[in-house]
Protein backbone atom coordinates (compact mmCIF):
# COMPACT_ATOMS: atom_id res chain seq x y z
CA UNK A 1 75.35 -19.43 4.96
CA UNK A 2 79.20 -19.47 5.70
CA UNK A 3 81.25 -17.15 3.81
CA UNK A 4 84.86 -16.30 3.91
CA UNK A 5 86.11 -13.90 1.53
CA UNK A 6 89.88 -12.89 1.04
CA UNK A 7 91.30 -10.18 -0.60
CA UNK A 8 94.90 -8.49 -0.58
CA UNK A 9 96.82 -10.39 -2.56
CA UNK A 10 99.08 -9.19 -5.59
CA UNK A 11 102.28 -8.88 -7.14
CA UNK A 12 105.25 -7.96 -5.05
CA UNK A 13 108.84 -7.86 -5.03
CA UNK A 14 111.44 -9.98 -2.86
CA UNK A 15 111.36 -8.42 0.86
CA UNK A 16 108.50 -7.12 -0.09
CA UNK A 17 105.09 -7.05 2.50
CA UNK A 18 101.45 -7.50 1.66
CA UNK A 19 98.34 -7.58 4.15
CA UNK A 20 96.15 -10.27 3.10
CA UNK A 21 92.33 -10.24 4.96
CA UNK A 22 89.59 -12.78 5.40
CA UNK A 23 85.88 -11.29 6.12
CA UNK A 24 83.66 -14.23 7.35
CA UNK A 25 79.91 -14.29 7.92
CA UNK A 26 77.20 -17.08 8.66
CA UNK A 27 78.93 -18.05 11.87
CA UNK A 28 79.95 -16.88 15.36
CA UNK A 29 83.37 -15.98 14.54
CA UNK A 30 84.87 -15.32 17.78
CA UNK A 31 84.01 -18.22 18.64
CA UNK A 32 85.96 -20.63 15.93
CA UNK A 33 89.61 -21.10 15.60
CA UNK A 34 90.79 -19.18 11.66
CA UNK A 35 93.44 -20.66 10.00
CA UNK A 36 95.12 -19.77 6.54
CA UNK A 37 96.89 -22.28 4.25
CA UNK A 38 98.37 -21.75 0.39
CA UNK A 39 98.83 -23.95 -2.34
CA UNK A 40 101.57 -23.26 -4.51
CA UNK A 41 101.57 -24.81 -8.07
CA UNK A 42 101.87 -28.86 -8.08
CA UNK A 43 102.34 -28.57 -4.45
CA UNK A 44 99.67 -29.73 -1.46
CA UNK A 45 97.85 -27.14 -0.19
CA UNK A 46 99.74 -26.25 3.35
CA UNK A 47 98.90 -24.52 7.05
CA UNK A 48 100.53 -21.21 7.39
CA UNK A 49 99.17 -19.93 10.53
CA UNK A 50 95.94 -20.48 12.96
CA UNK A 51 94.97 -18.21 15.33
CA UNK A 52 92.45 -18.74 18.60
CA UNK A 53 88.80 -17.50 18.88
CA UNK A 54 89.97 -14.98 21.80
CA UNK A 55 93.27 -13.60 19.75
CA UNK A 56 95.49 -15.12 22.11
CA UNK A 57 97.28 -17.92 20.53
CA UNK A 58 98.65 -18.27 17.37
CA UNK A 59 100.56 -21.14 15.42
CA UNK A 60 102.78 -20.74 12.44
CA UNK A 61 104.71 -23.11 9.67
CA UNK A 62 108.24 -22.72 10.21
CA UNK A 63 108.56 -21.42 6.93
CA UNK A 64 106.90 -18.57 7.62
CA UNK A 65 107.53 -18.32 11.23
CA UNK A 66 109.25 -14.42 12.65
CA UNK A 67 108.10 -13.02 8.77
CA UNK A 68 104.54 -13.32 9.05
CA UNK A 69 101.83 -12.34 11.58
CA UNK A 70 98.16 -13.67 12.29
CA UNK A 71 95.97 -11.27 13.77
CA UNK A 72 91.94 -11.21 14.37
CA UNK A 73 89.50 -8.12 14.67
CA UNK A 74 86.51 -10.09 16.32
CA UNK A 75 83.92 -6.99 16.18
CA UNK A 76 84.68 -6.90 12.60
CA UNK A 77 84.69 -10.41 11.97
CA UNK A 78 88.29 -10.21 10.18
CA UNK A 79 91.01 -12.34 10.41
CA UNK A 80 94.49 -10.94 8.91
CA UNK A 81 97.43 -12.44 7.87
CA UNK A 82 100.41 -9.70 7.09
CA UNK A 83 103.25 -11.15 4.95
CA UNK A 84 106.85 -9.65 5.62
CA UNK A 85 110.19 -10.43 4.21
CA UNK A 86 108.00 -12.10 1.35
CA UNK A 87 110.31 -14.55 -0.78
CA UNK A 88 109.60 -16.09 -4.32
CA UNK A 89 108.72 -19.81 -2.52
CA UNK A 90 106.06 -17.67 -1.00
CA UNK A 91 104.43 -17.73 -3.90
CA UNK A 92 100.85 -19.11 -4.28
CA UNK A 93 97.25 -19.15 -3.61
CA UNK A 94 96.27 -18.22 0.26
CA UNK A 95 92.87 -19.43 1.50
CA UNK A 96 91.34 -18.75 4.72
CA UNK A 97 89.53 -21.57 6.50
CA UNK A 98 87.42 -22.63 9.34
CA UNK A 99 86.84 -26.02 10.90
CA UNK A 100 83.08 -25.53 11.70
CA UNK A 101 82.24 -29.56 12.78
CA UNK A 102 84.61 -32.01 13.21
CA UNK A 103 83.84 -33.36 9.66
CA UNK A 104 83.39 -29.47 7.73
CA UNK A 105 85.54 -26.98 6.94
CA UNK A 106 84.52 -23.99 5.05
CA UNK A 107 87.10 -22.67 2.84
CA UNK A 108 86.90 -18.98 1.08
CA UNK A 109 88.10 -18.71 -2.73
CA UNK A 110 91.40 -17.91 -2.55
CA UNK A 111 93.72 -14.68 -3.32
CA UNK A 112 97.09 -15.02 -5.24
CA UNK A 113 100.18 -13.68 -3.99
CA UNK A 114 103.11 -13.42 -6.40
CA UNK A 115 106.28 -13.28 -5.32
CA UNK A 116 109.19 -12.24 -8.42
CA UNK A 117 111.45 -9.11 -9.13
């Protein structure tokens, strides 16, 4: 069956960076557009980036948008999200996703990334 796993998260200061990752399985994952999103406490859960099957095109929130990067590793089924310049808004759950059918997405369980000095 689908499974997306993160991992990465943590505690880190202001300006900080982190590397968050997403290992899928149960799917042909160079095949499917990978997207994270975060929910931060009493706030909807929101799109930070999504990234192509092939790597080559990427999307981001503005919020995030010049501070963090999207990247894939399609022979290692992988998709990456690194986190620069972190600021305490940043703060929340991330979740990888994938939109499988038109009416499905698979979500993984979420990692927590703190953001306070």
């Amino acid at each position: 069956q689908v499974q997306l796993v993160e991992s990465g998260g943590g505690l880190v200061q202001p300006g900080g960076s982190l590397r968050l990752s997403c290992a899928a399985s149960g799917f042909t994952f160079s095949l499917y557009v990978m997207n994270w999103y975060r929910q931060a406490p009493g706030k909807e859960r929101e799109m930070v980036a999504n990234i192509a099957g092939s790597g080559r095109i990427t999307n981001y929130a503005d919020s995030v948008k010049d501070r963090f990067t999207i990247s894939r590793d399609n022979a290692r089924n992988v998709v990456y999200l690194q986190l620069n310049s972190l600021k305490v808004e940043d703060t929340a759950v991330y979740f990888c996703s994938v939109r499988l059918r038109p009416d499905f997405s698979s979500w993984g369980q979420g990692t927590q990334v703190t953001v306070s000095s």
